[in-house]
PDB file of N, CA and C in Angstrom:
ATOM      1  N   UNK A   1     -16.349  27.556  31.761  1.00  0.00           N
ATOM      2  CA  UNK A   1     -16.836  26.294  31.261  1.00  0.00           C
ATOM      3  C   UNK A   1     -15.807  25.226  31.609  1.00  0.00           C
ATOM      4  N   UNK A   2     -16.407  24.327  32.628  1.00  0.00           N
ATOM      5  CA  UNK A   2     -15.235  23.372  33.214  1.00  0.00           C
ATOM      6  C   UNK A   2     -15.478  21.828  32.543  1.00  0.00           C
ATOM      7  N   UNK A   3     -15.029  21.049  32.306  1.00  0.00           N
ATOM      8  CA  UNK A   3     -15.517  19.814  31.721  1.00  0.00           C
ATOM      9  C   UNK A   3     -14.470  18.934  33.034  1.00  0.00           C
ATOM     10  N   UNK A   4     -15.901  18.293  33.596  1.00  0.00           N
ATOM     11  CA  UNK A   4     -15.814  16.679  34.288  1.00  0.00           C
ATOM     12  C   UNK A   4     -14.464  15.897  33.957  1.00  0.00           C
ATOM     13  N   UNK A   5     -13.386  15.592  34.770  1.00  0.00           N
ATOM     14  CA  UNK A   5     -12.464  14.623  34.758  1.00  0.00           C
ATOM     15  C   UNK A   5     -12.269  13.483  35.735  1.00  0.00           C
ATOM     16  N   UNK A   6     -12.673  12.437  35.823  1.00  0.00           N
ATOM     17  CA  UNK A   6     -12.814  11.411  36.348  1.00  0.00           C
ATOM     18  C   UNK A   6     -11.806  10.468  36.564  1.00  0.00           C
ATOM     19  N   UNK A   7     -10.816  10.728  37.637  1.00  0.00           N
ATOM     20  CA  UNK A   7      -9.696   9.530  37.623  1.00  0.00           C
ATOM     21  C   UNK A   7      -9.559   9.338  38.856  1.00  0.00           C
ATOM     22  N   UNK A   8      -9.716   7.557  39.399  1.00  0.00           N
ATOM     23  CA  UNK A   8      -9.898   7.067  40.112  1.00  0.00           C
ATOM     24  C   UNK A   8      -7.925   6.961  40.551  1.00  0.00           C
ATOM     25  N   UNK A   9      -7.906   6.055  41.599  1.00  0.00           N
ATOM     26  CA  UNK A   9      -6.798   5.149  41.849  1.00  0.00           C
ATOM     27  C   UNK A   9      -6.990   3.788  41.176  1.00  0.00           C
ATOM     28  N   UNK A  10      -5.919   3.792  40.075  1.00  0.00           N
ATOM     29  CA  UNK A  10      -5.534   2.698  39.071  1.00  0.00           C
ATOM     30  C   UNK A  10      -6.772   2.399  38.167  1.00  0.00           C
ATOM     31  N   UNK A  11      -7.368   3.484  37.481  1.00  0.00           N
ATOM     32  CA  UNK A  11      -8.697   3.610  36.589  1.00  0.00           C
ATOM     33  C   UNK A  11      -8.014   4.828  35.525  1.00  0.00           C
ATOM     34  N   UNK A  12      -8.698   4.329  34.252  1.00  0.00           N
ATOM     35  CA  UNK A  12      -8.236   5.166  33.129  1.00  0.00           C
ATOM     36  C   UNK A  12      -9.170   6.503  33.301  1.00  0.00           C
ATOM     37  N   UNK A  13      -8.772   7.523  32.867  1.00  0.00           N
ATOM     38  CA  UNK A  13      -8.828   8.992  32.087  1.00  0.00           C
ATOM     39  C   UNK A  13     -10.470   8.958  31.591  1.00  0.00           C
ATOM     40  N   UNK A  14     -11.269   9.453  31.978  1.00  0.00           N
ATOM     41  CA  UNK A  14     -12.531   9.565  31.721  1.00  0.00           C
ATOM     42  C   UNK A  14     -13.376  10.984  31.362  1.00  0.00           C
ATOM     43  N   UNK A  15     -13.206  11.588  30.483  1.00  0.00           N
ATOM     44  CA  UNK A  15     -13.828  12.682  30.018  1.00  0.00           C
ATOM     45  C   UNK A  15     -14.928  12.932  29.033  1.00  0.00           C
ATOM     46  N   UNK A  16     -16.099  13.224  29.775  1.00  0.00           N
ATOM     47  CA  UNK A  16     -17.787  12.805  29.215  1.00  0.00           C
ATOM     48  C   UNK A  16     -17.687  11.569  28.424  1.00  0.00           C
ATOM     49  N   UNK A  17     -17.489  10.453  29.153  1.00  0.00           N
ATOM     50  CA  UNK A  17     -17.669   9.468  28.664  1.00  0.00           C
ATOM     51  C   UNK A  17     -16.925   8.624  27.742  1.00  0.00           C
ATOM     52  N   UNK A  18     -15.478   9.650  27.445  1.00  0.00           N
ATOM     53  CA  UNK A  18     -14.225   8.535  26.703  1.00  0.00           C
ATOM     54  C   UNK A  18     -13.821   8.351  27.508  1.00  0.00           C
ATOM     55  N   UNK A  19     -13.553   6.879  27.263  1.00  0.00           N
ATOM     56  CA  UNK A  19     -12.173   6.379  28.756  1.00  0.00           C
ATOM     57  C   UNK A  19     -11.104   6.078  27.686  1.00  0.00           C
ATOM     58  N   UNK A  20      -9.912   6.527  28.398  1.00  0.00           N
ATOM     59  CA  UNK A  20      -8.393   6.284  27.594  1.00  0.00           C
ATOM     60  C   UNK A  20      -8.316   7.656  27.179  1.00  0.00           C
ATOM     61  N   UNK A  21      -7.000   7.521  27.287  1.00  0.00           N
ATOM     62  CA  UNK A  21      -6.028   8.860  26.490  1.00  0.00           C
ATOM     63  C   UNK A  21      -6.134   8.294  25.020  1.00  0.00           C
ATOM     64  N   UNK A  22      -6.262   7.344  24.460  1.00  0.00           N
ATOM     65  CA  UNK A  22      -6.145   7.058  22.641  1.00  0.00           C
ATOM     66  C   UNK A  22      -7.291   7.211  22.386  1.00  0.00           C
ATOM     67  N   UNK A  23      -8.458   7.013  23.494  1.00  0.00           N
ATOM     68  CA  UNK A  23      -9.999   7.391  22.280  1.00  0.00           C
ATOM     69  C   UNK A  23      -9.993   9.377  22.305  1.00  0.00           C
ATOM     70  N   UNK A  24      -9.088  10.010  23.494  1.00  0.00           N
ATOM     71  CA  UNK A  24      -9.599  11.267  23.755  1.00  0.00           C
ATOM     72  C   UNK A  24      -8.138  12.179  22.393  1.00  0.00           C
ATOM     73  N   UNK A  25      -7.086  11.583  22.492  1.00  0.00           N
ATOM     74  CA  UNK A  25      -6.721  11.347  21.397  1.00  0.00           C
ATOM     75  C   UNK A  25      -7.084  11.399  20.051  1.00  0.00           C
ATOM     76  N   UNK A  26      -7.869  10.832  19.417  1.00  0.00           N
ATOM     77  CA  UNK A  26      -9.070  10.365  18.545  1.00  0.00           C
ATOM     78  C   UNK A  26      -9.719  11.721  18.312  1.00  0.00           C
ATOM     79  N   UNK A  27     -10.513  11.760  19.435  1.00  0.00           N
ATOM     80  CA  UNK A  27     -11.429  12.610  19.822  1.00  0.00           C
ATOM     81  C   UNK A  27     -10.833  14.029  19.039  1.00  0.00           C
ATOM     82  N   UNK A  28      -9.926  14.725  20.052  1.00  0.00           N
ATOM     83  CA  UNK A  28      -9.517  15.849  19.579  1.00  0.00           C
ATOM     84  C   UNK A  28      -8.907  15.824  17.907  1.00  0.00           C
ATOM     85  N   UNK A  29      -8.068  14.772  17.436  1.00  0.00           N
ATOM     86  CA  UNK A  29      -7.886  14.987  15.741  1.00  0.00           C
ATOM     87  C   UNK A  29      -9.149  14.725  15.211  1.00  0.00           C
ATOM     88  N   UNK A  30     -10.139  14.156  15.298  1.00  0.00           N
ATOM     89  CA  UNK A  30     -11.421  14.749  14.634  1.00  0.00           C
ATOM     90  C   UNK A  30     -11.725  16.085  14.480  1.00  0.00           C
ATOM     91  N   UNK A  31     -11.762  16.392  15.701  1.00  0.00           N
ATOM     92  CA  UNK A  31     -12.569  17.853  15.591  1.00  0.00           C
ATOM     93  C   UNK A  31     -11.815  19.064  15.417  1.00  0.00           C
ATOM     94  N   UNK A  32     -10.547  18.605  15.412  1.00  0.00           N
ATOM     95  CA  UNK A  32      -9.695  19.713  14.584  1.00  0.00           C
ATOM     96  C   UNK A  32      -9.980  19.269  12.824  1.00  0.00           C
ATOM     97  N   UNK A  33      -9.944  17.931  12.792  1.00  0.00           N
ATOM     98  CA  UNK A  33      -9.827  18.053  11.523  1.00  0.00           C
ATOM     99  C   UNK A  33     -11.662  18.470  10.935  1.00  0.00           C
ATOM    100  N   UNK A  34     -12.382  18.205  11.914  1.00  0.00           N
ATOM    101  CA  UNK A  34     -13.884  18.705  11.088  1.00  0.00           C
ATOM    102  C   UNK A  34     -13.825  20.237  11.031  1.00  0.00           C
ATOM    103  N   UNK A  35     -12.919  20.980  12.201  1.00  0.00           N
ATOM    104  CA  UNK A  35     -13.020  22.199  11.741  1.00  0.00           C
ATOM    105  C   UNK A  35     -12.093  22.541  10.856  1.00  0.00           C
ATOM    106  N   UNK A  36     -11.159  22.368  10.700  1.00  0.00           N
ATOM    107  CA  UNK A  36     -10.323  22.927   9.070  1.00  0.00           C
ATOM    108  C   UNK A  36     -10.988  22.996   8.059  1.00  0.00           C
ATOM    109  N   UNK A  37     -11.809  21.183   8.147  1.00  0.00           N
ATOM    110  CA  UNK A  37     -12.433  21.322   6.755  1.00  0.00           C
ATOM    111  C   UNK A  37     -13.644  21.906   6.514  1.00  0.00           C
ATOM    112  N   UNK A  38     -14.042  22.359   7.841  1.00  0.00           N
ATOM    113  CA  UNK A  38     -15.231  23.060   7.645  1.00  0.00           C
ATOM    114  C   UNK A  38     -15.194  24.855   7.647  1.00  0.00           C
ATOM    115  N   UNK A  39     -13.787  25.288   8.002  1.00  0.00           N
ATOM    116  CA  UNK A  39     -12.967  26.561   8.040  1.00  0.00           C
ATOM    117  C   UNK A  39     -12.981  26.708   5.862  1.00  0.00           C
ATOM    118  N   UNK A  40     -12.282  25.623   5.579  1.00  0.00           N
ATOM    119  CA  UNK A  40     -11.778  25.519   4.316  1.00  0.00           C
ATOM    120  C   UNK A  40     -13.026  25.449   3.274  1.00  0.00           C
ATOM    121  N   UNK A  41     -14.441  24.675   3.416  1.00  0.00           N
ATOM    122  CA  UNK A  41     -15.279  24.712   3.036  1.00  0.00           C
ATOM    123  C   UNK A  41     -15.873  26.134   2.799  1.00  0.00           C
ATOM    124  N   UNK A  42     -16.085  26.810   4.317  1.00  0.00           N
ATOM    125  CA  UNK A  42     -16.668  28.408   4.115  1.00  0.00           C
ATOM    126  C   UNK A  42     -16.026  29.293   2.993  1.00  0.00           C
ATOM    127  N   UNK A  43     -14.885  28.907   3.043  1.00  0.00           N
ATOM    128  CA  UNK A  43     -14.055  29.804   1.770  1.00  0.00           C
ATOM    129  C   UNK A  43     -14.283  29.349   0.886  1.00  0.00           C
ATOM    130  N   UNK A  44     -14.303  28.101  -0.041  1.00  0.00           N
ATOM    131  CA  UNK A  44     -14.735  27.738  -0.856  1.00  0.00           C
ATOM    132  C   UNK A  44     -16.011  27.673  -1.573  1.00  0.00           C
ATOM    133  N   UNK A  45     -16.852  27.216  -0.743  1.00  0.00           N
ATOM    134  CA  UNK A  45     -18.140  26.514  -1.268  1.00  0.00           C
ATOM    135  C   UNK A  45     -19.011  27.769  -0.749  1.00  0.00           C
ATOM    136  N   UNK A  46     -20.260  27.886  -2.092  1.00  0.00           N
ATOM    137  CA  UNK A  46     -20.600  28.899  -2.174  1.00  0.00           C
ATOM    138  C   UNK A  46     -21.728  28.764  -0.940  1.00  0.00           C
ATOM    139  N   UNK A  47     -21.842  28.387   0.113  1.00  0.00           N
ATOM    140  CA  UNK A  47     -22.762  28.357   1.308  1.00  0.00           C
ATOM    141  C   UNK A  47     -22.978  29.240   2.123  1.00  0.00           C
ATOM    142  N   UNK A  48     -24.471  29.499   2.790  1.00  0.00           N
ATOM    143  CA  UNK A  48     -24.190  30.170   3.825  1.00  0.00           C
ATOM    144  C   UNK A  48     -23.509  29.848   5.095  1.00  0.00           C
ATOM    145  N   UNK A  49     -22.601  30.369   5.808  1.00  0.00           N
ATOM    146  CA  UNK A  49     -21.945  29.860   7.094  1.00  0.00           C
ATOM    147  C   UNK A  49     -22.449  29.223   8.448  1.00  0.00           C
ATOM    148  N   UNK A  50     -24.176  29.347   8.593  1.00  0.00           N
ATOM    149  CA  UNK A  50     -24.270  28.929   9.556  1.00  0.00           C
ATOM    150  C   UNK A  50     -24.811  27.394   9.045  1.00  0.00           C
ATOM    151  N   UNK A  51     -25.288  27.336   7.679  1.00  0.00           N
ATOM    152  CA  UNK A  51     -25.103  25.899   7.260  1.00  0.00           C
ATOM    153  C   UNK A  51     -23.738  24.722   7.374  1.00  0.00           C
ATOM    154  N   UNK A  52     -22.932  25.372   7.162  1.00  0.00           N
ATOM    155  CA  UNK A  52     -21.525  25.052   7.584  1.00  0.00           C
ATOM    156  C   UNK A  52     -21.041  24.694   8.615  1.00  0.00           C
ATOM    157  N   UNK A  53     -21.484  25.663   9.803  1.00  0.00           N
ATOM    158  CA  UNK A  53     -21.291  25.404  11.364  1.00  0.00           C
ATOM    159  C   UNK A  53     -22.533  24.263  11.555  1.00  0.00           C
ATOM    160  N   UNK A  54     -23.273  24.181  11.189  1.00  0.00           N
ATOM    161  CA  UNK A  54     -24.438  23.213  11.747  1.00  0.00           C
ATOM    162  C   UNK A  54     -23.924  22.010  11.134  1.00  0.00           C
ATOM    163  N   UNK A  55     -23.226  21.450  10.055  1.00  0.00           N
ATOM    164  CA  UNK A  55     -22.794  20.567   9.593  1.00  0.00           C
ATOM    165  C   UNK A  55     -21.490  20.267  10.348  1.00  0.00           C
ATOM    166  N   UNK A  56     -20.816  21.052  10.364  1.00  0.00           N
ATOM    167  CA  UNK A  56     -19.523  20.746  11.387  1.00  0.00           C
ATOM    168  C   UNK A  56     -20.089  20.623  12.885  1.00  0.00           C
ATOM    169  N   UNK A  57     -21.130  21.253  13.586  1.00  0.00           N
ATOM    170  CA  UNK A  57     -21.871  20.782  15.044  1.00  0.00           C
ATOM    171  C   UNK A  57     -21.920  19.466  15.241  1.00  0.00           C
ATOM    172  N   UNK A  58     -22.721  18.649  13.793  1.00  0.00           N
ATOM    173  CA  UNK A  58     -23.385  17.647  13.313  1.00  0.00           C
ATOM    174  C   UNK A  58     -22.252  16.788  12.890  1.00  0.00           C
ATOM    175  N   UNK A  59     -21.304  16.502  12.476  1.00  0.00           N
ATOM    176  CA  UNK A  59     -19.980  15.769  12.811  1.00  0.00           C
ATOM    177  C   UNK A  59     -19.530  15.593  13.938  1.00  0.00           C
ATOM    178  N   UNK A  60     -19.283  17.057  14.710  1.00  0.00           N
ATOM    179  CA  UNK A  60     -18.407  16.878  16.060  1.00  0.00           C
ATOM    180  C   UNK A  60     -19.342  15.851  16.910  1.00  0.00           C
ATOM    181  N   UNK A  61     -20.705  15.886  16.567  1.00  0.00           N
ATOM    182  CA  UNK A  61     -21.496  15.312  17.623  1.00  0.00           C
ATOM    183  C   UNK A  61     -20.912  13.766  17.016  1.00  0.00           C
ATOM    184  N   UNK A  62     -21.764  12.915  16.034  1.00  0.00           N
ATOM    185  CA  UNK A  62     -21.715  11.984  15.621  1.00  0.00           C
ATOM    186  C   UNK A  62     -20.209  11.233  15.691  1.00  0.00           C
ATOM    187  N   UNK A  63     -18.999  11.835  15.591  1.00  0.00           N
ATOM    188  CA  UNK A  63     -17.834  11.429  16.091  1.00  0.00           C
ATOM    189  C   UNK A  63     -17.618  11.376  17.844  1.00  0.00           C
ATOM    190  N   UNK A  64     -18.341  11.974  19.017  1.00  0.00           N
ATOM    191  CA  UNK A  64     -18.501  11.896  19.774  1.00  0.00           C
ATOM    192  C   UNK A  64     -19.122  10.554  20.459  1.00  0.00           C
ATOM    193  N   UNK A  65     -20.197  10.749  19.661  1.00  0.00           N
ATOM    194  CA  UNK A  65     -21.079   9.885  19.943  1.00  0.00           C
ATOM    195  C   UNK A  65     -20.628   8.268  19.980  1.00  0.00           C
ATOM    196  N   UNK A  66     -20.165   8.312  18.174  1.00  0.00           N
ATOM    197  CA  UNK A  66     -19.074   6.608  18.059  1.00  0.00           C
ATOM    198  C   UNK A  66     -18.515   6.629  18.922  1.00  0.00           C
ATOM    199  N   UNK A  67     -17.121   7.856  19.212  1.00  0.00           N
ATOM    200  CA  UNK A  67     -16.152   7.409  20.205  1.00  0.00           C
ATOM    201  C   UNK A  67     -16.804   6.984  21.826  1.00  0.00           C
ATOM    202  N   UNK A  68     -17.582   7.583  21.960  1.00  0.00           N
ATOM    203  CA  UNK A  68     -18.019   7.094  23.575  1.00  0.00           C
ATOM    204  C   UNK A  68     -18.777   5.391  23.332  1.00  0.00           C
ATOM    205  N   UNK A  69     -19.263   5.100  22.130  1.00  0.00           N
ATOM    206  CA  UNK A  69     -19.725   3.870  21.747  1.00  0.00           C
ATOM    207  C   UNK A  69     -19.071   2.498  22.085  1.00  0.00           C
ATOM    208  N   UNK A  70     -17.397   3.491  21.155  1.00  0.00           N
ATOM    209  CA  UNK A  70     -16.517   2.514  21.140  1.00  0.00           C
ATOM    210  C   UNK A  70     -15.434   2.342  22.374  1.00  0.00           C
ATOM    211  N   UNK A  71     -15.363   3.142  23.262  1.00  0.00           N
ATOM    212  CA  UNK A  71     -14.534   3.097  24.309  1.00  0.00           C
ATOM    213  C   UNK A  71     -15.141   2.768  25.732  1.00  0.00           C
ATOM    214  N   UNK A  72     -16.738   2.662  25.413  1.00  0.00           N
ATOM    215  CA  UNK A  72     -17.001   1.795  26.325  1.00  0.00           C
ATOM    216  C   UNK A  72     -17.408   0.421  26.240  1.00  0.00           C
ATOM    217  N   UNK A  73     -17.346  -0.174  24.846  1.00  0.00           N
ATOM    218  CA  UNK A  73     -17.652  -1.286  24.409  1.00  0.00           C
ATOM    219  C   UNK A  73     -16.024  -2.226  24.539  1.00  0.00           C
ATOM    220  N   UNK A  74     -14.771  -0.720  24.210  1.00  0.00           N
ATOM    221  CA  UNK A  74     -13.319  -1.800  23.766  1.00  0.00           C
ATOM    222  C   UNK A  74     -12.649  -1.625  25.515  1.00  0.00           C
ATOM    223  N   UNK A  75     -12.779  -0.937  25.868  1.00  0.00           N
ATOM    224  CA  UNK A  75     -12.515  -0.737  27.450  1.00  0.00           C
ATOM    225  C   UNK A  75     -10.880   0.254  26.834  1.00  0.00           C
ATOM    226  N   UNK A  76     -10.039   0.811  27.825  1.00  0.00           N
ATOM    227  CA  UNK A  76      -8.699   1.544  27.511  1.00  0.00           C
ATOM    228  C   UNK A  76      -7.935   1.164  26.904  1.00  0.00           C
ATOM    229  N   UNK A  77      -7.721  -0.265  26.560  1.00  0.00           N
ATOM    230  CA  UNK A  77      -6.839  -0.343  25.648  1.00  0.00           C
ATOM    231  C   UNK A  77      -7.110  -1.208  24.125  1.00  0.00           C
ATOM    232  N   UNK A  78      -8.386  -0.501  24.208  1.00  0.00           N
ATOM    233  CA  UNK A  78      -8.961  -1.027  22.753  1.00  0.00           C
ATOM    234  C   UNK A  78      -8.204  -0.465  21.381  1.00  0.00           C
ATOM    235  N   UNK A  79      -7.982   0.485  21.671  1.00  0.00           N
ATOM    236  CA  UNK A  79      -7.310   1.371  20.302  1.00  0.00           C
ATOM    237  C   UNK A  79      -6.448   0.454  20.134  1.00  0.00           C
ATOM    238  N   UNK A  80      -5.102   0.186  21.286  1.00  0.00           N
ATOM    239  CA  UNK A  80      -4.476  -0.247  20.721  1.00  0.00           C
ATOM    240  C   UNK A  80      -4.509  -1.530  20.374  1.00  0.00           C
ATOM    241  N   UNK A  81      -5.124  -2.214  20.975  1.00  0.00           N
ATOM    242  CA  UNK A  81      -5.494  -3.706  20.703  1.00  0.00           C
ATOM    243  C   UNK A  81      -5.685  -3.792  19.216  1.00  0.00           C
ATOM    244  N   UNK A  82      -6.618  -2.935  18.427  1.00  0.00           N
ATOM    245  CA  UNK A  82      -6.601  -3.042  17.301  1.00  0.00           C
ATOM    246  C   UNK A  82      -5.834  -2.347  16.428  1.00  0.00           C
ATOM    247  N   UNK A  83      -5.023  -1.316  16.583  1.00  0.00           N
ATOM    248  CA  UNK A  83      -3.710  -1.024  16.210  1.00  0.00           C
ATOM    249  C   UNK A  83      -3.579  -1.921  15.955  1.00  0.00           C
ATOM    250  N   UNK A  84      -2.450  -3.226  17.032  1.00  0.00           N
ATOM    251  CA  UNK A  84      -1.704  -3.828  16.864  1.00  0.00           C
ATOM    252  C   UNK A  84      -2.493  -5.236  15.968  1.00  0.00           C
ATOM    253  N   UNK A  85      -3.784  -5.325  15.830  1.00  0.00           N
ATOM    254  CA  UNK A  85      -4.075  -6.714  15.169  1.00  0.00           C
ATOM    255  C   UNK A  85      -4.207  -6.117  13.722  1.00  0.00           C
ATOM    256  N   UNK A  86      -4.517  -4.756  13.489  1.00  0.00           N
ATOM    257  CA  UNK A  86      -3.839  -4.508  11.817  1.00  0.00           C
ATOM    258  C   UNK A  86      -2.722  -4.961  11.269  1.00  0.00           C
ATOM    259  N   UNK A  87      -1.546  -4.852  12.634  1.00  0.00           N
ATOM    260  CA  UNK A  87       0.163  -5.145  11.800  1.00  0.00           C
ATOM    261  C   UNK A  87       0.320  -6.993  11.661  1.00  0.00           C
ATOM    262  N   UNK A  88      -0.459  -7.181  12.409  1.00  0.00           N
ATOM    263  CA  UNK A  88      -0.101  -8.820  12.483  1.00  0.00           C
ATOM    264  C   UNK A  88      -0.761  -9.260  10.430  1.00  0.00           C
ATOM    265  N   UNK A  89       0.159 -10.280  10.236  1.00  0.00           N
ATOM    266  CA  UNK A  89       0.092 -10.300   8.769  1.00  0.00           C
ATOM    267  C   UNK A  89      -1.502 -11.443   8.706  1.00  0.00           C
ATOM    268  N   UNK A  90      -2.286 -11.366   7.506  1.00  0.00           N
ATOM    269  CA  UNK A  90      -3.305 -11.835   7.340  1.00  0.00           C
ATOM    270  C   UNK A  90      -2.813 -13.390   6.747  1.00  0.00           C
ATOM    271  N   UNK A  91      -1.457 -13.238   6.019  1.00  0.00           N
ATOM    272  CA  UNK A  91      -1.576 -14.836   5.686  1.00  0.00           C
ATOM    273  C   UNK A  91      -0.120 -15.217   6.103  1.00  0.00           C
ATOM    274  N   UNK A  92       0.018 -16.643   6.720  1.00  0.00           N
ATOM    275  CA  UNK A  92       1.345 -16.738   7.164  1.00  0.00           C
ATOM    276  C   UNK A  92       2.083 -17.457   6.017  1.00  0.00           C
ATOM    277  N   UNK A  93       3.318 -17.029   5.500  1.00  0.00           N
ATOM    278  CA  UNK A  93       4.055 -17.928   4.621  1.00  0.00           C
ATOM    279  C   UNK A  93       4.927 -18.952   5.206  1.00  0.00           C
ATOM    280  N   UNK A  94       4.795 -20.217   4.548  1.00  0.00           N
ATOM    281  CA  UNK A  94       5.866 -21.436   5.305  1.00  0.00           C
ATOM    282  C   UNK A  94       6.518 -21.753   4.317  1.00  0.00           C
ATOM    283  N   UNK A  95       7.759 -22.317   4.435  1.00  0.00           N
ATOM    284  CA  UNK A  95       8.683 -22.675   3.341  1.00  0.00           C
ATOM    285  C   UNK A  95       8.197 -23.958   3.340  1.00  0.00           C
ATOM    286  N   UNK A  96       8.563 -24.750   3.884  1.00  0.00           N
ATOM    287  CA  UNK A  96       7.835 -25.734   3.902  1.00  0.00           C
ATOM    288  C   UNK A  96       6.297 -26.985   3.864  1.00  0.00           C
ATOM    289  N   UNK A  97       6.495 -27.539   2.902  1.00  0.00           N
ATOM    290  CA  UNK A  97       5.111 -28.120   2.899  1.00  0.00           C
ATOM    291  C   UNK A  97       4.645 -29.258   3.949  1.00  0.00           C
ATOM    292  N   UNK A  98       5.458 -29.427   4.736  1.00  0.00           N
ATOM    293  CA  UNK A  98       5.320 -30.875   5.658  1.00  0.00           C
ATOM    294  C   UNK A  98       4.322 -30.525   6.678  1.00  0.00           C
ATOM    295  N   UNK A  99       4.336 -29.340   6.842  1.00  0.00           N
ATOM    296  CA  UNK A  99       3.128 -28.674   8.063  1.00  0.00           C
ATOM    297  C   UNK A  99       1.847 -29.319   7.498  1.00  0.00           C
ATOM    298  N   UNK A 100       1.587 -29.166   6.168  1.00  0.00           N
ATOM    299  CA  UNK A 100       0.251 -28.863   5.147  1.00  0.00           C
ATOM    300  C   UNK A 100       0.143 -30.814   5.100  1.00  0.00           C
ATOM    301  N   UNK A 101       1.408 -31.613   5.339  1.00  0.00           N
ATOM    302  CA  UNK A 101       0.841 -32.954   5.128  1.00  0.00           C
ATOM    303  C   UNK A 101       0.469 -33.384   6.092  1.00  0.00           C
ATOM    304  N   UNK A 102       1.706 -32.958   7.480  1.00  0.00           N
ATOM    305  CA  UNK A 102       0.922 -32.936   8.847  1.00  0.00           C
ATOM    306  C   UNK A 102      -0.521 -33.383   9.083  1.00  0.00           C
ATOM    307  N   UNK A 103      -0.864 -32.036   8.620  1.00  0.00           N
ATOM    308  CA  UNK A 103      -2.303 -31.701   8.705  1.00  0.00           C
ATOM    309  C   UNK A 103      -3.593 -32.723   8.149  1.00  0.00           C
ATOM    310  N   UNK A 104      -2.755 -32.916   6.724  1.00  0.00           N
ATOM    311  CA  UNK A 104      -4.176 -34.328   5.958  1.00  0.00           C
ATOM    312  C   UNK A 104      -3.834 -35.695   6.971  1.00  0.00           C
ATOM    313  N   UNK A 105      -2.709 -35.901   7.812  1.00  0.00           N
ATOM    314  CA  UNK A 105      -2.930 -37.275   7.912  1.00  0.00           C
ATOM    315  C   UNK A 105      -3.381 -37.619   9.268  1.00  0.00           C
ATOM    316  N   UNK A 106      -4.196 -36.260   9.863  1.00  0.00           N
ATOM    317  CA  UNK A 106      -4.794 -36.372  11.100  1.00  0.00           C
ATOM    318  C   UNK A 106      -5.968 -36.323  10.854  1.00  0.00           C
TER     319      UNK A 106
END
């Protein structure tokens, strides 16, 4: 079972349809983490197992699905693009009020 890798000269990492190493990134801590919790569920929860696997199928897909959504909508360096506009602060503090009078007398 071979899976499609697509890399051009000076073109990002393309595998069924994620482009970028941060959405494929992504990609794989999902589906480790849908299977733990769906490993951890079977032991727990009084279910039958192939209900379990069909629910964890049914994640891996739907996280697939977003990520190819979103990595061809943000292009390769979307992740981080929005990484980095989380750290930027939402309100700027000024010591000063002269900016704020600036402002009324235009």
């Amino acid at each position: 079972m071979g899976y499609e890798i697509n890399k051009g000269a000076d073109r990002p990492l393309q595998v069924r349809g994620v482009v970028g190493m941060d959405y494929l990134g992504l990609l794989v801590k999902w589906i480790i983490g849908i299977v733990v919790v769906g490993g951890v569920s079977a032991v727990f929860v009084p279910l039958p197992g192939w209900m379990i696997f069909i629910a964890c199928g049914i994640g891996i897909y739907v996280i697939y699905v977003r990520l190819v959504q979103r990595s061809s909508n943000q292009g390769t360096g979307g992740y981080t693009r929005q990484q980095a506009r989380l750290k930027l602060p939402g309100i700027l503090t000024v010591r000063r009020d002269s900016v704020y009078r600036n402002l009324r007398k235009q």
